[in-house]
Protein backbone atom coordinates (compact mmCIF):
# COMPACT_ATOMS: atom_id res chain seq x y z
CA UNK A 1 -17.09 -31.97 -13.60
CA UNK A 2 -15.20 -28.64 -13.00
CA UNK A 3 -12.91 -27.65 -15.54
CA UNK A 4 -9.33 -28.33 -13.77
CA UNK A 5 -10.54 -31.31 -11.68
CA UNK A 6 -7.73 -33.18 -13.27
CA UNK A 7 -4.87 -30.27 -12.79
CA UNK A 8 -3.21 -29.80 -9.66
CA UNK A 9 0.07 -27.55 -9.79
CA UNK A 10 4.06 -27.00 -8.79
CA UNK A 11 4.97 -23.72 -8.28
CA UNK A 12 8.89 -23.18 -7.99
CA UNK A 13 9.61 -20.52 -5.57
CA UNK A 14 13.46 -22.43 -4.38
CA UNK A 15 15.57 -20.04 -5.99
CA UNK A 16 18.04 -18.19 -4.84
CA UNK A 17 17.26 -14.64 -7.02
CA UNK A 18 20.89 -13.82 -7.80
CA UNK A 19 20.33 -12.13 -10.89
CA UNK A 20 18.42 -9.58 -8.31
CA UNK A 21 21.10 -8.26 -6.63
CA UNK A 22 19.74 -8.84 -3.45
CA UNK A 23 20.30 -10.63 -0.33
CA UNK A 24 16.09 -11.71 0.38
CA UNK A 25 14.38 -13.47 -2.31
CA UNK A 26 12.88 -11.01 -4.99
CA UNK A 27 9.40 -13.52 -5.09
CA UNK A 28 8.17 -11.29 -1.26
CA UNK A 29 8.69 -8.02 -3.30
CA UNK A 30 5.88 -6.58 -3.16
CA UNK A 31 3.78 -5.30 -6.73
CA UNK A 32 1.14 -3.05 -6.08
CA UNK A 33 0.99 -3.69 -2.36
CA UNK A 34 1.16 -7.59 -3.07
CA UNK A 35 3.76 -9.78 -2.25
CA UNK A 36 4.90 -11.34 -5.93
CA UNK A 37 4.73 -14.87 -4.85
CA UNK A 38 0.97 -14.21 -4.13
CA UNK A 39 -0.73 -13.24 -7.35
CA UNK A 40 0.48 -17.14 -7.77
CA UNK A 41 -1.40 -18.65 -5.13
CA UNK A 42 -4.44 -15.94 -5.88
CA UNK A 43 -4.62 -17.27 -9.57
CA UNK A 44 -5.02 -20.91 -8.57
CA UNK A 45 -7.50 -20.29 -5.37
CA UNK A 46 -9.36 -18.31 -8.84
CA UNK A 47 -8.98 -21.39 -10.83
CA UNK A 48 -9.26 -23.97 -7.82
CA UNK A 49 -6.07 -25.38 -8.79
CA UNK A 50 -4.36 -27.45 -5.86
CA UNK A 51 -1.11 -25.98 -4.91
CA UNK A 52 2.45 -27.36 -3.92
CA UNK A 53 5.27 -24.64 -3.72
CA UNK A 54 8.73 -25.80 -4.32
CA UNK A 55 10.45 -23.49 -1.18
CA UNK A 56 14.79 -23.56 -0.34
CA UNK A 57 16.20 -20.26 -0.05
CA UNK A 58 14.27 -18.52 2.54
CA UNK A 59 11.88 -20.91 2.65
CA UNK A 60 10.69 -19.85 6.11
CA UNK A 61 10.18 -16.41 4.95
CA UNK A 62 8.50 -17.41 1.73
CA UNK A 63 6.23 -20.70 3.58
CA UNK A 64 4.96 -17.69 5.93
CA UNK A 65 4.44 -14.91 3.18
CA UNK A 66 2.10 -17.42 0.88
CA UNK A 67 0.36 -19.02 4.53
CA UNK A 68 -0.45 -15.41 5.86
CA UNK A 69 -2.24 -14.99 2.40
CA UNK A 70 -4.29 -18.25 1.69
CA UNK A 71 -7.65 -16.70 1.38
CA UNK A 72 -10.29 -17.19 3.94
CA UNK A 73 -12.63 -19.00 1.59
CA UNK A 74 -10.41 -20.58 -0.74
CA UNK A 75 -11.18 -24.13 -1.57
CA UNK A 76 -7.47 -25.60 -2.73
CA UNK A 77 -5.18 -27.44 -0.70
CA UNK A 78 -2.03 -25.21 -0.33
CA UNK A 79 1.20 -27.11 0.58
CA UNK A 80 5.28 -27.08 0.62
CA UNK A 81 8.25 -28.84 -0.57
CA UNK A 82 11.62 -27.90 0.68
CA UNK A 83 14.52 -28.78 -2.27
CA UNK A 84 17.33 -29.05 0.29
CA UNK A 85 20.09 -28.21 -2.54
CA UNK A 86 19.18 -26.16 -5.27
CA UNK A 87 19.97 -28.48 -8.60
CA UNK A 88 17.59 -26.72 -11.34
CA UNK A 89 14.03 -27.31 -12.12
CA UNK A 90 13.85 -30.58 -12.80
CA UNK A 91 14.95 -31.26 -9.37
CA UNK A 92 12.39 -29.23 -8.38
CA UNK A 93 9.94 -30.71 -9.68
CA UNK A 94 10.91 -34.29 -8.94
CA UNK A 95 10.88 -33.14 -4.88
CA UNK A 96 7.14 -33.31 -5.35
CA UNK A 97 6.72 -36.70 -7.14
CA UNK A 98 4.80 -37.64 -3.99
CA UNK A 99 2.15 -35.13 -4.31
CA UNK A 100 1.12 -35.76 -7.94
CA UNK A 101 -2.50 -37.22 -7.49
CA UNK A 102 -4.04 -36.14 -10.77
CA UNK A 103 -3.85 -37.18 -14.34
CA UNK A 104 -2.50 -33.49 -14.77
CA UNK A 105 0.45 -31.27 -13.21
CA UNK A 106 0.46 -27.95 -14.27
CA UNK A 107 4.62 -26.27 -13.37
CA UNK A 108 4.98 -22.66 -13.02
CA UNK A 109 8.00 -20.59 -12.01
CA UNK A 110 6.80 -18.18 -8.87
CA UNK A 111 7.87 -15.17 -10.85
CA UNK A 112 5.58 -14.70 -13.18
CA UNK A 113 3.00 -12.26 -11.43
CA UNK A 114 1.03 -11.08 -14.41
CA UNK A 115 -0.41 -14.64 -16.15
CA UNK A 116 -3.98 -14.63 -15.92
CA UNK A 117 -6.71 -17.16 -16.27
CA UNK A 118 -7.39 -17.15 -19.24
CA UNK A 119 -3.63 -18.00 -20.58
CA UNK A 120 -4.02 -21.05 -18.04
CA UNK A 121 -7.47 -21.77 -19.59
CA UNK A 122 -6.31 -21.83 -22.98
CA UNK A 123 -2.82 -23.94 -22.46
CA UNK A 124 -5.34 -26.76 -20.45
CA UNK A 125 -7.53 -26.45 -23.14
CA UNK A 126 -5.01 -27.33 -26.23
CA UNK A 127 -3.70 -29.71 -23.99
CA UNK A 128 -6.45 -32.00 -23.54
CA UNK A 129 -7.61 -31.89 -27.03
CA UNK A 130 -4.50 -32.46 -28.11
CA UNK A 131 -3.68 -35.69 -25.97
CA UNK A 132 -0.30 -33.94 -25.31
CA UNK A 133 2.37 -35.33 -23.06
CA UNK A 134 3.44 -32.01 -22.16
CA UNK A 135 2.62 -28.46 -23.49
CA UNK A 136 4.05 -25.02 -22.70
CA UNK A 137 3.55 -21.23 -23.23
CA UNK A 138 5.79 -19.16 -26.03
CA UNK A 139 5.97 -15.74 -26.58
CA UNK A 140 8.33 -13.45 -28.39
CA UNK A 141 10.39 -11.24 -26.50
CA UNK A 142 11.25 -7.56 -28.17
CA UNK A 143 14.67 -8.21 -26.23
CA UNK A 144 17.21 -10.30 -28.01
CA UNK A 145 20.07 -10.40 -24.93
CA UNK A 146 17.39 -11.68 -22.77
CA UNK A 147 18.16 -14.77 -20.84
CA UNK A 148 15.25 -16.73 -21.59
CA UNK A 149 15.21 -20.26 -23.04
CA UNK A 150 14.71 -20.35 -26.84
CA UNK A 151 12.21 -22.68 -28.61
CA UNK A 152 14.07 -24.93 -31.35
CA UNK A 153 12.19 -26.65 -33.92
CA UNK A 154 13.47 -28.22 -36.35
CA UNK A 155 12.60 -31.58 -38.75
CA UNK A 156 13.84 -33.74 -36.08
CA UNK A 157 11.38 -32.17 -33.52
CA UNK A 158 11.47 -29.38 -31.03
CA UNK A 159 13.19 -28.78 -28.09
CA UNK A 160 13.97 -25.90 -25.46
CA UNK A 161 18.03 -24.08 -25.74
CA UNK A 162 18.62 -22.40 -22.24
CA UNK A 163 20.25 -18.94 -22.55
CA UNK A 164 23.53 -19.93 -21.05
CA UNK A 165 23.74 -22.97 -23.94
CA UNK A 166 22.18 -20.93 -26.47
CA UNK A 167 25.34 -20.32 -28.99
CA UNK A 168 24.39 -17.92 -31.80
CA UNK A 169 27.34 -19.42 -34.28
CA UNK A 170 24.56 -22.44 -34.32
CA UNK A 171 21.24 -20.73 -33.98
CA UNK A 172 19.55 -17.71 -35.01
CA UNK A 173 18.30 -15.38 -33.17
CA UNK A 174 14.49 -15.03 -33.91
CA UNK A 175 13.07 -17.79 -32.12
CA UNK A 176 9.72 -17.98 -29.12
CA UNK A 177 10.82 -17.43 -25.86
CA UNK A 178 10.11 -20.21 -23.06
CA UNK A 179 7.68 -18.66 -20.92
CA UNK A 180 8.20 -20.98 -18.17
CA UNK A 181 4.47 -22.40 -17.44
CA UNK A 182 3.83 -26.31 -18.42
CA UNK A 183 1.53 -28.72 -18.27
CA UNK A 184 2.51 -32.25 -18.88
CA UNK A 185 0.34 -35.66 -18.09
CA UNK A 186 1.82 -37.02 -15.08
CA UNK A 187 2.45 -40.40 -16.35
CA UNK A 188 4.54 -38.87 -18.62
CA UNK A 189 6.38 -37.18 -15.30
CA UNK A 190 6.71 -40.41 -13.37
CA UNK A 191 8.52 -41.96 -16.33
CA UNK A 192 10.40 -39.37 -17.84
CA UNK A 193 11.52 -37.09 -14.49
CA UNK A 194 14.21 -39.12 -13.71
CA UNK A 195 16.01 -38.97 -17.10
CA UNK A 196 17.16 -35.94 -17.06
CA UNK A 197 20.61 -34.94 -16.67
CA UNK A 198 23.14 -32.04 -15.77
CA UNK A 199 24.89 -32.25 -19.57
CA UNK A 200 24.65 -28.51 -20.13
CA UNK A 201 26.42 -25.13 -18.84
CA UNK A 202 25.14 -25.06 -15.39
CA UNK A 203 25.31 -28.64 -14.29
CA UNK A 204 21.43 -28.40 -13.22
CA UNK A 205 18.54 -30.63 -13.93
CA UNK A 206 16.61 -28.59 -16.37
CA UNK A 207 12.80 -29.13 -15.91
CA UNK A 208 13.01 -28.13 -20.04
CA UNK A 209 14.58 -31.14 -21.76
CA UNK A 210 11.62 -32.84 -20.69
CA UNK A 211 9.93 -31.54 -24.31
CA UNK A 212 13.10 -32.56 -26.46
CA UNK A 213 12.45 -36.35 -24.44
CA UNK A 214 9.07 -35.89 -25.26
CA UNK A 215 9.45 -35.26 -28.87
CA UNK A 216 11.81 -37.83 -29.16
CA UNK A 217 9.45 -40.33 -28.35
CA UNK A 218 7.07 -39.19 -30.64
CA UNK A 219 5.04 -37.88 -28.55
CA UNK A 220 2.93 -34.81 -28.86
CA UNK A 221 4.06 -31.51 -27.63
CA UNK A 222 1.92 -28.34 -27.64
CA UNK A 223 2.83 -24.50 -27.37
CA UNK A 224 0.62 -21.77 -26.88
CA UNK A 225 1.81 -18.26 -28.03
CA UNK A 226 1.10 -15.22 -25.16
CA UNK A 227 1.79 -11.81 -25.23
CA UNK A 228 5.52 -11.47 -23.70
CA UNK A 229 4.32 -8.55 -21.21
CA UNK A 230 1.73 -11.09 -20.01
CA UNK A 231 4.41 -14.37 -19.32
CA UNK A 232 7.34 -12.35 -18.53
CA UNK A 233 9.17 -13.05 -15.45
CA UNK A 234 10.96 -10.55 -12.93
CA UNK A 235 14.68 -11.20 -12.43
CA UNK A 236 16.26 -7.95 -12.23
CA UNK A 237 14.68 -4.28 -10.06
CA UNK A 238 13.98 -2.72 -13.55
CA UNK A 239 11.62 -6.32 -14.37
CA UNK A 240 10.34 -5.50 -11.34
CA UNK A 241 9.59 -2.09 -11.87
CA UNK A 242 7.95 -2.79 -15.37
CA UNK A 243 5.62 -5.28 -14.12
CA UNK A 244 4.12 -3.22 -11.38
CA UNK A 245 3.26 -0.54 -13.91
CA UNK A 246 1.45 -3.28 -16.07
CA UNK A 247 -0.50 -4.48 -12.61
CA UNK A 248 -1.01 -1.12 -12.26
CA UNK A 249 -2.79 -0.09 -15.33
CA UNK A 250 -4.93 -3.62 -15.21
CA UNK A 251 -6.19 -2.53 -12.35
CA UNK A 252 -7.07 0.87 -13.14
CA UNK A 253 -8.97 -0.27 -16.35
CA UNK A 254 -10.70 -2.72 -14.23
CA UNK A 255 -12.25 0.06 -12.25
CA UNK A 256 -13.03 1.85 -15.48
CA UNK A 257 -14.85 -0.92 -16.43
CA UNK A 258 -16.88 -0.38 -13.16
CA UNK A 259 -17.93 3.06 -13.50
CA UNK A 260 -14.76 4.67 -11.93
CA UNK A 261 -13.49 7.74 -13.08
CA UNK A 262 -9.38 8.69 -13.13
CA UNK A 263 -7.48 11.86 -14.28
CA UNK A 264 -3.85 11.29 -15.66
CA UNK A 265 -3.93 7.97 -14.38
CA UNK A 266 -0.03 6.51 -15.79
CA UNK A 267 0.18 9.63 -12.21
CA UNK A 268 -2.12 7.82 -10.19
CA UNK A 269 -0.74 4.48 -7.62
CA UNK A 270 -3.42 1.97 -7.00
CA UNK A 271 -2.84 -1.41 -5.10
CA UNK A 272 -4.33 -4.68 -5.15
CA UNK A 273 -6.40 -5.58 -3.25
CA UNK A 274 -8.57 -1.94 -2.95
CA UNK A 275 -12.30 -1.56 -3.50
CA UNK A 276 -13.68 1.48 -5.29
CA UNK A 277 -17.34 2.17 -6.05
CA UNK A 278 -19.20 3.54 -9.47
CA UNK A 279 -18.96 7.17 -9.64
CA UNK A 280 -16.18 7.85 -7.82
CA UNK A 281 -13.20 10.33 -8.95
CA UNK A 282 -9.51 9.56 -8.42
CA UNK A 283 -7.22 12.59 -9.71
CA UNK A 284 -3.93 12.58 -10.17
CA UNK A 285 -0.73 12.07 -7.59
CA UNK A 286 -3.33 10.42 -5.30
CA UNK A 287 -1.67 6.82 -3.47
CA UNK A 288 -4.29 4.20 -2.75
CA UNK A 289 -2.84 0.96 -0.71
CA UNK A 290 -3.93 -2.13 -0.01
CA UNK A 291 -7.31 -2.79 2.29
CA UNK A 292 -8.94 0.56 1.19
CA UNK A 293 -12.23 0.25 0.49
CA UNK A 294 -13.51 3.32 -1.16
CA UNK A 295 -17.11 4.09 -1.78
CA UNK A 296 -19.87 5.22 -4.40
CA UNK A 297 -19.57 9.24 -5.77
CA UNK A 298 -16.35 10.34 -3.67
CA UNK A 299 -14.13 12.70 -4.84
CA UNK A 300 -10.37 11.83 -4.11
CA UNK A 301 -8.47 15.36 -4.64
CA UNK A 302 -4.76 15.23 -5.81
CA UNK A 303 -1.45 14.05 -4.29
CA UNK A 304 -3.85 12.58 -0.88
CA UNK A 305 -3.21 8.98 0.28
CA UNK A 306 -5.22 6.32 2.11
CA UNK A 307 -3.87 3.31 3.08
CA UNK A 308 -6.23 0.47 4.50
CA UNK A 309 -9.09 2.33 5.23
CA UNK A 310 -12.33 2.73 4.66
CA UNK A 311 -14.25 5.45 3.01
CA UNK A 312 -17.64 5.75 2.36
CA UNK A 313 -20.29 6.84 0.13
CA UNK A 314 -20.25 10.89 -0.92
CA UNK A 315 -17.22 11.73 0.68
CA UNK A 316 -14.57 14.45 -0.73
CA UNK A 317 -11.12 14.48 0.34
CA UNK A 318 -9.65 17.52 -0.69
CA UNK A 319 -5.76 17.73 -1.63
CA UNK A 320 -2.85 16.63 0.08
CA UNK A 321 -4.94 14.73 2.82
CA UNK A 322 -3.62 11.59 4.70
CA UNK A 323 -6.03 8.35 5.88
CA UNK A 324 -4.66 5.99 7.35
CA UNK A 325 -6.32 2.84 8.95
CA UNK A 326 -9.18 4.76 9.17
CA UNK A 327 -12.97 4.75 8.71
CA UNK A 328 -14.49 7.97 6.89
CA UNK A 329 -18.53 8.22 7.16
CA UNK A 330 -20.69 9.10 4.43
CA UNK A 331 -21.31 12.91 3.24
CA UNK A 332 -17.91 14.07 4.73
CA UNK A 333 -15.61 16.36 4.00
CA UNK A 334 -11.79 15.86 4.81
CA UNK A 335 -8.80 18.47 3.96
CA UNK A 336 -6.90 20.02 2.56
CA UNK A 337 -3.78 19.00 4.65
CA UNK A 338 -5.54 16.99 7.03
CA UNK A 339 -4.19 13.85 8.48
CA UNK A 340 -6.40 11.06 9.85
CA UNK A 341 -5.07 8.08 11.36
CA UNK A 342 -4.36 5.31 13.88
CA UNK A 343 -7.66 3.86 14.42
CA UNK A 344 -10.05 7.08 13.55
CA UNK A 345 -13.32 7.38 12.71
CA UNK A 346 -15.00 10.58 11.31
CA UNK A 347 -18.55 10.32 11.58
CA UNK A 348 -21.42 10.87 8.93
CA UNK A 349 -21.89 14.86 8.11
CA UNK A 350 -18.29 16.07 9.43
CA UNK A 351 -15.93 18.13 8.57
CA UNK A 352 -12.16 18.15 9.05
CA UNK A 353 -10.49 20.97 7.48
CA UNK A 354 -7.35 22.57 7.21
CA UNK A 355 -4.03 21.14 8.59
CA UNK A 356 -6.27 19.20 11.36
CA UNK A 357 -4.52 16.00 12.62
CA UNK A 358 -7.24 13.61 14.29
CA UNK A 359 -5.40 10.36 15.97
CA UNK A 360 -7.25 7.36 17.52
CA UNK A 361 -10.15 9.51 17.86
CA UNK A 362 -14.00 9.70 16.98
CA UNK A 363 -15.31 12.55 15.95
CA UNK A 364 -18.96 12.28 16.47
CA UNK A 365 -21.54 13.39 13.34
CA UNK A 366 -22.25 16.70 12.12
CA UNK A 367 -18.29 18.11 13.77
CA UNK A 368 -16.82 20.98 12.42
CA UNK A 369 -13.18 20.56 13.36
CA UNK A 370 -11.96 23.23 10.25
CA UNK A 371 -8.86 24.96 10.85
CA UNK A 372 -5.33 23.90 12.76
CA UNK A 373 -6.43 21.84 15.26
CA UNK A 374 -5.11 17.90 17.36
CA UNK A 375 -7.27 16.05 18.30
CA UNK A 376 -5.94 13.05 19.87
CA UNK A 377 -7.60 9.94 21.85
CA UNK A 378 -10.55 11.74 22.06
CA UNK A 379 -14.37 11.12 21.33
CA UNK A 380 -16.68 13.66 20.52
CA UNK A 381 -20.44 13.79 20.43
CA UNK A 382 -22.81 14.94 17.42
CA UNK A 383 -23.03 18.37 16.71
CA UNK A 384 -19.47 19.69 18.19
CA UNK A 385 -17.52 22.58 16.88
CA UNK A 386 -14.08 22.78 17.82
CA UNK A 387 -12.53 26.11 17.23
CA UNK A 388 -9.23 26.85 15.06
CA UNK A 389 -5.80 26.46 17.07
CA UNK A 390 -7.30 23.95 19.44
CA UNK A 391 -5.39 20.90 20.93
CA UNK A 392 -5.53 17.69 23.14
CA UNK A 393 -2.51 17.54 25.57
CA UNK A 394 -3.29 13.54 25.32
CA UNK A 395 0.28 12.65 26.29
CA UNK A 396 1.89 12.60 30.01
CA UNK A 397 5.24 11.34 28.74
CA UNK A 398 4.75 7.88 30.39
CA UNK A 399 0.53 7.28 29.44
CA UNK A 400 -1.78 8.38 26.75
CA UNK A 401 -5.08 9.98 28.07
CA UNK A 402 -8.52 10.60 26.62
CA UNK A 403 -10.47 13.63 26.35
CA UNK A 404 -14.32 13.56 25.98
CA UNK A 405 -16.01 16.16 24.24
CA UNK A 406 -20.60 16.13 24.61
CA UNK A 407 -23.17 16.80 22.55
CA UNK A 408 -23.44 20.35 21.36
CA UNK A 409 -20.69 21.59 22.72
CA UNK A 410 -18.46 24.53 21.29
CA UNK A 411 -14.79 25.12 21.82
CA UNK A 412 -13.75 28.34 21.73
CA UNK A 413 -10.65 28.81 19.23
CA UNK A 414 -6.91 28.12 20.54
CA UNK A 415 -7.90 26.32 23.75
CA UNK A 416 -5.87 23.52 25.50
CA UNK A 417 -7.78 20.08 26.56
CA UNK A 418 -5.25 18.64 29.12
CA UNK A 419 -6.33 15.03 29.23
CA UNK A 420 -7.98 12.92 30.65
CA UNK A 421 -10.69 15.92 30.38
CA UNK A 422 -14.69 15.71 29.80
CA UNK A 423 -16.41 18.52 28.30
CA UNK A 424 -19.95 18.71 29.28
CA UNK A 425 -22.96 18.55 26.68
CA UNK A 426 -24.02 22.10 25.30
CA UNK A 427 -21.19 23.42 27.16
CA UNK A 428 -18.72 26.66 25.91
CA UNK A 429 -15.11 27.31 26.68
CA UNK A 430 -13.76 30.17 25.85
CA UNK A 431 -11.08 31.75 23.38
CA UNK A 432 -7.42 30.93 24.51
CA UNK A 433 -8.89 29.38 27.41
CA UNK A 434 -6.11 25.84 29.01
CA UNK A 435 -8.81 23.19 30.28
CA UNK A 436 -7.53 21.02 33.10
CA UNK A 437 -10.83 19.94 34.85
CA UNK A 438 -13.80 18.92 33.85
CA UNK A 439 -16.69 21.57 32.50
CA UNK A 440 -19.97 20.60 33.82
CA UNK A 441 -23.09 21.05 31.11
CA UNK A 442 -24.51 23.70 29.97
CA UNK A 443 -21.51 25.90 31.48
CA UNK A 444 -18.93 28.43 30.45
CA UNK A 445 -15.49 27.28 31.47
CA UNK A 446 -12.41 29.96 31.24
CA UNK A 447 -9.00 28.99 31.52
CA UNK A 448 -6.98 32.58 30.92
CA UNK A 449 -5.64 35.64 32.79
CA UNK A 450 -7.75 38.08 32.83
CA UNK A 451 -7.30 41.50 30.74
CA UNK A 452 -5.82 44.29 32.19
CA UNK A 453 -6.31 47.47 30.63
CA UNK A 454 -3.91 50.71 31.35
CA UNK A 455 -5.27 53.58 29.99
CA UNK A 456 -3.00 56.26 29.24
CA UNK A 457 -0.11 54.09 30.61
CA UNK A 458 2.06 55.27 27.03
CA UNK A 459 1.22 58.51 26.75
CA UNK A 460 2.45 58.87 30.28
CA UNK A 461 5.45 56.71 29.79
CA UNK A 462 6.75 58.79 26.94
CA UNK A 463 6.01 61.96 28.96
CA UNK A 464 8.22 60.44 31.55
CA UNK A 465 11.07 59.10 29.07
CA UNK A 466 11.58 62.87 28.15
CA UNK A 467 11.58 64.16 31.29
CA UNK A 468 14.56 62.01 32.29
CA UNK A 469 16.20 62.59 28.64
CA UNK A 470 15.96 66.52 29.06
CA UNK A 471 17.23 66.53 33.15
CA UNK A 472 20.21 64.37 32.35
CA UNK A 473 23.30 65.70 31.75
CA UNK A 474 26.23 65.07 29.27
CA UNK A 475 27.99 62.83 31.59
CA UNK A 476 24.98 60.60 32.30
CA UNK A 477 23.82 59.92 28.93
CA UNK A 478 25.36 56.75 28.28
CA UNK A 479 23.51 55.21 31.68
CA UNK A 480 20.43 57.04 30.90
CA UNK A 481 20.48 55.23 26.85
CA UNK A 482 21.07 52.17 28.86
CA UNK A 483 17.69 52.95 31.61
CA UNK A 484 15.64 53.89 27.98
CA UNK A 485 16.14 50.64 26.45
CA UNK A 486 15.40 48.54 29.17
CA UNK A 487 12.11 50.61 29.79
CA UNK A 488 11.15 50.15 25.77
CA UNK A 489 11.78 46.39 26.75
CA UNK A 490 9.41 46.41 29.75
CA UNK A 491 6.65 48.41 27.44
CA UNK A 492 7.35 46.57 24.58
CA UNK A 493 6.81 43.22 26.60
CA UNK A 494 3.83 44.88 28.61
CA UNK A 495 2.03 45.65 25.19
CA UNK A 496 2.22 42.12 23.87
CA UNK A 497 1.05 40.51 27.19
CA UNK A 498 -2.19 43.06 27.14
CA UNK A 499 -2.85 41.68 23.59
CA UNK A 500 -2.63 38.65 24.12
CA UNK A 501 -6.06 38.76 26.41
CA UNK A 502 -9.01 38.33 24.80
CA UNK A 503 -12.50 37.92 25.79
CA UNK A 504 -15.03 35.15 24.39
């Protein structure tokens, strides 16, 4: 019999997060690239726990959030309750009286984003043995104005004191902490649920006074002492804030564990949800998102990012790169400053060097696209060089437009491809050359002016400057300063347009 076949679960995700400061529920905020309401419903598909989530404010928004995550080969059942008004957790919980099927309900506030298994495992585990009608999980919080529940226990029993009736001219402070996650028999639930009542400072059903009913009745009630960091829930930005750098570092000492290697990595942001393979090295300032599968003995250079792509095997990204729902071949070589993205691929044996932008484009294997080049909706064959400066005028200010670049074929440096375009296999174009039609195969295509050189055009143009400045007299000189600059203009410009031509 599996372990939790007698354990389904109530998740309560109803609130309305006021002590967030925000208008949307806090329980879509994401955590390491994960909505918070999902490392939930990813813990019980791990422990194949059935599911019911307690939804009311936002409940559209949070119903679609958890559906758009269920995992593809999950086993649970997943299902909602809506808690029209929002009367406190013991409300809640009653909402779903019609779901409870087993012997077991295990209650769980949606904000607690770091429990693992093995806190579940342990709470089940005392439970059972321990016949109890309901048991719980403590901890102790280094906080004292925190506004957690505090566990009671005294020689009449024990019993849960919520922070708003929690009055310090009665109690001490150094009590556990409720960490909000139960598990109670559910006959005990269908016959104590209903006794609860609003005689406290918010008016609200608290789910808690089920253990002082409990103990009353003599019944046994079990705690089981976490780690706070572990059970602590996010109500406020800074919460927030300090449980995504605890997600953080679990997963980055996961992929330790795995063979991956990290410099400064409290300067390093990994997601959930990421893949990276033995070998690998991650240095610091690098941003990995969610989806990115990274592969075996790569080398991620510092302050680059890649967001849901894939990378494979022997790759090195240099510094300050960009990938971005991309694929990356084996054996490449990307950056630094290059930006790939928008549905690219970079074949096996490639290289795409400095401040190159490639956009929903393939870039065939063995490319060298190395210095200040776009390439954008364009495919390329194996074994193409394009030169530095070169673009893709892919854009017609209405359409996009594709340019095809063959096998073999060598673009000279800052030439234009005016798309759509098809560059034949083993085929040149030359330096500074503008491509508008297709270049057949094995051909030389020039797009330029041709160079025209004056020889001894300044030597005679100075000869002629003082000619005119000796002949002129007094009276004229102002006109004849005016003439000289305009002819320094014309030479000036007449120079730079002679440079400009070059020849392949």
């Amino acid at each position: 019999m599996p372990l939790y076949d007698n354990l389904q679960s109530v998740i309560l995700a109803a609130g309305k997060s006021t002590r967030f400061n925000s208008s949307g529920t806090k329980l879509i905020e994401k955590i390491c690239g994960r909505p918070m309401i999902v490392y939930t419903l990813r813990l019980l598909e791990e422990l194949n726990i059935n599911a019911t989530f307690v939804v009311g404010h936002q409940k559209e928004l949070i119903e679609n959030t958890i559906s758009s995550n269920i995992s593809r080969n999950t086993n649970i059942e997943v299902n909602f309750i809506h808690q029209k008004e929002q009367l406190g957790t013991g409300h809640a919980v009653a909402c779903t009286q019609d779901k409870w099927k087993k012997d077991n309900i295990l209650i769980i506030n949606g904000d607690t984003p770091l429990v693992n298994n093995q806190i579940i495992e342990k709470l089940y585990k005392e439970h059972i043995e321990s016949n109890a009608a309901i048991s719980f999980v403590v901890a102790k919080c280094p906080d004292s104005n925190h506004a957690y529940g505090r566990i009671i226990r005294e020689k009449s029993g024990i019993k849960i004191v919520e922070a708003k009736d929690f009055d310090k001219n009665i109690y001490t402070e150094n009590y556990d902490i409720n960490a909000g996650i139960y598990i109670a028999k559910t006959d005990f639930l269908n016959n104590c649920i209903n006794k609860i009542n609003t005689q406290n400072a918010s008016k609200e059903f608290y789910l808690t006074d089920l253990v002082q009913i409990a103990s009353e009745k003599n019944l046994a009630v079990i705690t089981y002492e976490a780690q706070f960091n572990r059970v602590m829930g996010v109500n406020t930005p800074y919460e927030l804030w300090q449980t995504e750098e605890t997600k953080r570092l679990d997963i980055i000492k996961n992929f330790i564990d795995k063979g991956v290697k990290f410099s400064l990595m409290n300067a390093i942001e990994i997601d959930a949800d990421t893949q990276i393979g033995a070998g690998t090295l991650i240095e610091y300032g690098v941003q990995i998102s969610s989806g990115s599968i990274i592969g075996e003995n790569c080398v991620i250079k510092k302050f680059s990012t890649i967001s849901n792509s894939i990378i494979e095997n022997n790759v090195e990204i240099y510094q300050n790169s960009i990938i971005n729902n991309s694929q990356i071949c084996k054996n490449t070589k990307i950056g630094p400053f290059a930006h790939v993205h928008e549905q690219s691929k970079i074949e096996q044996n490639s290289v795409v060097g400095n401040f190159v932008e490639i956009k929903t484009s393939t870039i065939g294997q063995n490319n060298l696209v190395l210095h200040l080049a776009y390439l954008g909706n364009t495919i390329t064959g194996s074994t193409v060089n394009i030169g530095a400066g070169t673009i893709t005028c892919n854009y017609d200010g209405i359409s996009k437009h594709s340019t095809t670049i063959k096998n073999n074929a060598f673009i000279g440096s800052n030439n234009t491809l005016v798309a759509p375009v098809t560059i034949g296999e083993s085929s040149f174009t030359a330096a500074g050359s503008t491509i508008t039609e297709d270049v057949p195969a094995h051909s030389l295509a020039i797009g330029r002016s041709k160079q025209v050189n004056k020889e001894d055009y300044v030597q005679r143009l100075l000869e002629k400057l003082r000619l005119k400045s000796t002949s002129t007299s007094s009276s004229d000189k102002k006109n004849n300063i005016n003439n000289l600059e305009q002819e320094n203009y014309i030479f000036s410009n007449t120079c730079k347009t002679n440079n400009s031509q070059e020849n392949i």
